[in-house]
C-alpha atoms as a PDB file:
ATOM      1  CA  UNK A   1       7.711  -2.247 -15.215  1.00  0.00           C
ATOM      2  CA  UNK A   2       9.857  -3.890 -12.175  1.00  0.00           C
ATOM      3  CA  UNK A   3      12.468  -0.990 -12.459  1.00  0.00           C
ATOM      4  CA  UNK A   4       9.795   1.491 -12.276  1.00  0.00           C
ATOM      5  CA  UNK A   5       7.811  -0.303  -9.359  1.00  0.00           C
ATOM      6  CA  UNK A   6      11.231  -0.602  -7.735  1.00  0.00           C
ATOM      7  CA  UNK A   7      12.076   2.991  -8.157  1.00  0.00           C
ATOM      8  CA  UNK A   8       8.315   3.731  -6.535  1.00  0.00           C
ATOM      9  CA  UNK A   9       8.482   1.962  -4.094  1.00  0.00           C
ATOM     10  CA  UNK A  10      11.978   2.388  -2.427  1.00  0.00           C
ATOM     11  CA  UNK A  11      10.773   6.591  -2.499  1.00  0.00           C
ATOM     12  CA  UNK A  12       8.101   5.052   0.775  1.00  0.00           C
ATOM     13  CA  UNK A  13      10.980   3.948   3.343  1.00  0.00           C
ATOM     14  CA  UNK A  14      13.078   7.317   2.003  1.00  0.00           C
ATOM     15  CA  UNK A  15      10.190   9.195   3.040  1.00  0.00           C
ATOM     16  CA  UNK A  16      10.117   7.251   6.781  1.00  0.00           C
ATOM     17  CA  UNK A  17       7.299   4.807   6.020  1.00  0.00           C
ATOM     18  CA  UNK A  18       7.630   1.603   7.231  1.00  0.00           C
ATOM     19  CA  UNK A  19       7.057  -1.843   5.140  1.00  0.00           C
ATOM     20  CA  UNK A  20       3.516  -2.198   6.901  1.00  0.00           C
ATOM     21  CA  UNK A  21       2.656   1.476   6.420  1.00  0.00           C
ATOM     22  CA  UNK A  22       3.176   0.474   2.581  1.00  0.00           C
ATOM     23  CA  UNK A  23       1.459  -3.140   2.621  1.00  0.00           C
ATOM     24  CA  UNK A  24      -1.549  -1.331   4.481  1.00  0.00           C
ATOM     25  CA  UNK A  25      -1.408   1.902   1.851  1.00  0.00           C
ATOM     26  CA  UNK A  26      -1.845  -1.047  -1.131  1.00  0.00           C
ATOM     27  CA  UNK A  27      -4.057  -2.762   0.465  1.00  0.00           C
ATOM     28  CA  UNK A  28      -6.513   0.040   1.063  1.00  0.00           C
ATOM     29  CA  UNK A  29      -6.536   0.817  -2.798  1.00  0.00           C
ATOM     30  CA  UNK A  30      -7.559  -2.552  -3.916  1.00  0.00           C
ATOM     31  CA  UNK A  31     -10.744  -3.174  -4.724  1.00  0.00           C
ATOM     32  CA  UNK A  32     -13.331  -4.640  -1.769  1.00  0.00           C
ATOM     33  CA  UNK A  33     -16.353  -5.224  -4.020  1.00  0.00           C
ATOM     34  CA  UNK A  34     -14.116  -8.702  -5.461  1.00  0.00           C
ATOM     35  CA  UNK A  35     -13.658  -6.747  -9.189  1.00  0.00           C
ATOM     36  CA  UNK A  36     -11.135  -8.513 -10.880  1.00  0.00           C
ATOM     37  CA  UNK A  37      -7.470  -6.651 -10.852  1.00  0.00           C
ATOM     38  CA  UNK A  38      -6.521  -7.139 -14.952  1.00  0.00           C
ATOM     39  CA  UNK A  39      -3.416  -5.106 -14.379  1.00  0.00           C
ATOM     40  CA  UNK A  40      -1.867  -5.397 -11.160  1.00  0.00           C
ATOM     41  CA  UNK A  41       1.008  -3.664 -11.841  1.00  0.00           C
ATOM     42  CA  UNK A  42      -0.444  -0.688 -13.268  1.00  0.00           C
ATOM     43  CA  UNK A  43      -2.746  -0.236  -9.843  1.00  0.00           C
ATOM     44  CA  UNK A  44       0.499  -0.849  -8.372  1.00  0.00           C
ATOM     45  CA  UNK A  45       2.207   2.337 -10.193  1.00  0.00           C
ATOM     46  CA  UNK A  46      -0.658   4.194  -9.818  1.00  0.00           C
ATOM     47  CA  UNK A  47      -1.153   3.660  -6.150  1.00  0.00           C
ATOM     48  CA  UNK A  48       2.569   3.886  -5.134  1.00  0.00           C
ATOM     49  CA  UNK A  49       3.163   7.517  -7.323  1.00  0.00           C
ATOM     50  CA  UNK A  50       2.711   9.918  -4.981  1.00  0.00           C
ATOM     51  CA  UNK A  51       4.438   9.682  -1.583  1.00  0.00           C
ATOM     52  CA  UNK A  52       2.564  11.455   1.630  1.00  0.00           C
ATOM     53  CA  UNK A  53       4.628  12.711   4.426  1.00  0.00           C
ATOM     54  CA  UNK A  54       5.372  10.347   6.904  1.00  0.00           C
ATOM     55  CA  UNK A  55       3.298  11.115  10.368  1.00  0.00           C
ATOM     56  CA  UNK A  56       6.017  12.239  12.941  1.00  0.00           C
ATOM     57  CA  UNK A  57       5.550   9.467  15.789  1.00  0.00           C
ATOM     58  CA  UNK A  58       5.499  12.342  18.647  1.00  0.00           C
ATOM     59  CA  UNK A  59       3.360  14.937  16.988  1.00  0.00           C
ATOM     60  CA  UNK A  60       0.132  12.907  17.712  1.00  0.00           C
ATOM     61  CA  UNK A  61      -1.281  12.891  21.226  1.00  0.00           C
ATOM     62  CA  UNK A  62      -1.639   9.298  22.430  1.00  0.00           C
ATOM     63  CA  UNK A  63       1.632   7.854  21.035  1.00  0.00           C
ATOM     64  CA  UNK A  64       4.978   7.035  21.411  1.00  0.00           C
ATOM     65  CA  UNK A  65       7.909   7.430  19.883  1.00  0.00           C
ATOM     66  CA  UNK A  66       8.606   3.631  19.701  1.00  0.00           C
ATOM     67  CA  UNK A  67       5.871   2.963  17.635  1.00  0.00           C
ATOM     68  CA  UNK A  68       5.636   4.391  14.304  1.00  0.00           C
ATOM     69  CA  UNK A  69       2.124   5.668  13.262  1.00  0.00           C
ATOM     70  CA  UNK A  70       2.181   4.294  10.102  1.00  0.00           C
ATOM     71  CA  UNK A  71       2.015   0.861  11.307  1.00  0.00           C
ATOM     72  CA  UNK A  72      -1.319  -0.401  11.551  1.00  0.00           C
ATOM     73  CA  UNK A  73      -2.808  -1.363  15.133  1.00  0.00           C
ATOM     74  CA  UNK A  74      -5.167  -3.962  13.949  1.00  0.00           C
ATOM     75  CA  UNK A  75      -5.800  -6.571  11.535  1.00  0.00           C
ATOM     76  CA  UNK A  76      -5.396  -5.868   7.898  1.00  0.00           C
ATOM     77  CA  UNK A  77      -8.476  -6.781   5.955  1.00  0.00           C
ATOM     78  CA  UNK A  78      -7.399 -10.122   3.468  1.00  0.00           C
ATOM     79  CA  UNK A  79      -7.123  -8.868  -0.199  1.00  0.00           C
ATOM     80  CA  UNK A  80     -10.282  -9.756  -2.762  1.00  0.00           C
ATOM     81  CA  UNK A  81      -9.706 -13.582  -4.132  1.00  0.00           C
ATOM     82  CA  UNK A  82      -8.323 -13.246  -7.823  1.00  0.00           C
ATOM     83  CA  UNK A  83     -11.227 -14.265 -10.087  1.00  0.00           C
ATOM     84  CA  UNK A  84     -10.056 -15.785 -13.542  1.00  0.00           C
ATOM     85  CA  UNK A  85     -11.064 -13.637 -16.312  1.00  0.00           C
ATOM     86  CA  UNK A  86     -12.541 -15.401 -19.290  1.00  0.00           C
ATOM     87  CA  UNK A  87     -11.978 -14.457 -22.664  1.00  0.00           C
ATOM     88  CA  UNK A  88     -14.062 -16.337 -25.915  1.00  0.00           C
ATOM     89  CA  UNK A  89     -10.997 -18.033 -28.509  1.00  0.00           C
END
């Protein structure tokens, strides 16, 4: 599973995405209702699979070309607290 989620995710800055582009792309696809992640890596996979096109930073009105618009411009939301899961013996 590493090798794979290595392979994945090295495709992003390949592609011109920047490491907060990514963080904020994983972060939207978690879950904000607090549902318990029971396989991290496979959300992982499944939200790192397919690459977009990186946004050219000059082909937007409003930006420059010193800031990438893949970063985000505000504060990223904190990730759901991990609940333990409970299973009976």
């Amino acid at each position: 599973m590493q090798d794979e989620l290595a392979r994945l995710v090295s495709a992003w800055p390949t592609a011109g995405h920047t490491p907060a582009a990514v963080r904020l792309h994983v972060l939207r696809g978690l879950p904000d209702d607090g549902a318990p992640v029971h396989r991290p890596g496979g959300l992982l996979r499944y939200l790192l699979r397919d690459v977009p096109p990186a946004p050219d930073p000059g082909s937007m009105p409003g930006t420059t070309a010193s800031r990438s618009v893949s970063e985000p411009s505000g504060p990223l939301r904190s990730p759901p607290p991990v609940q333990p899961t409970h299973r009976p013996p």
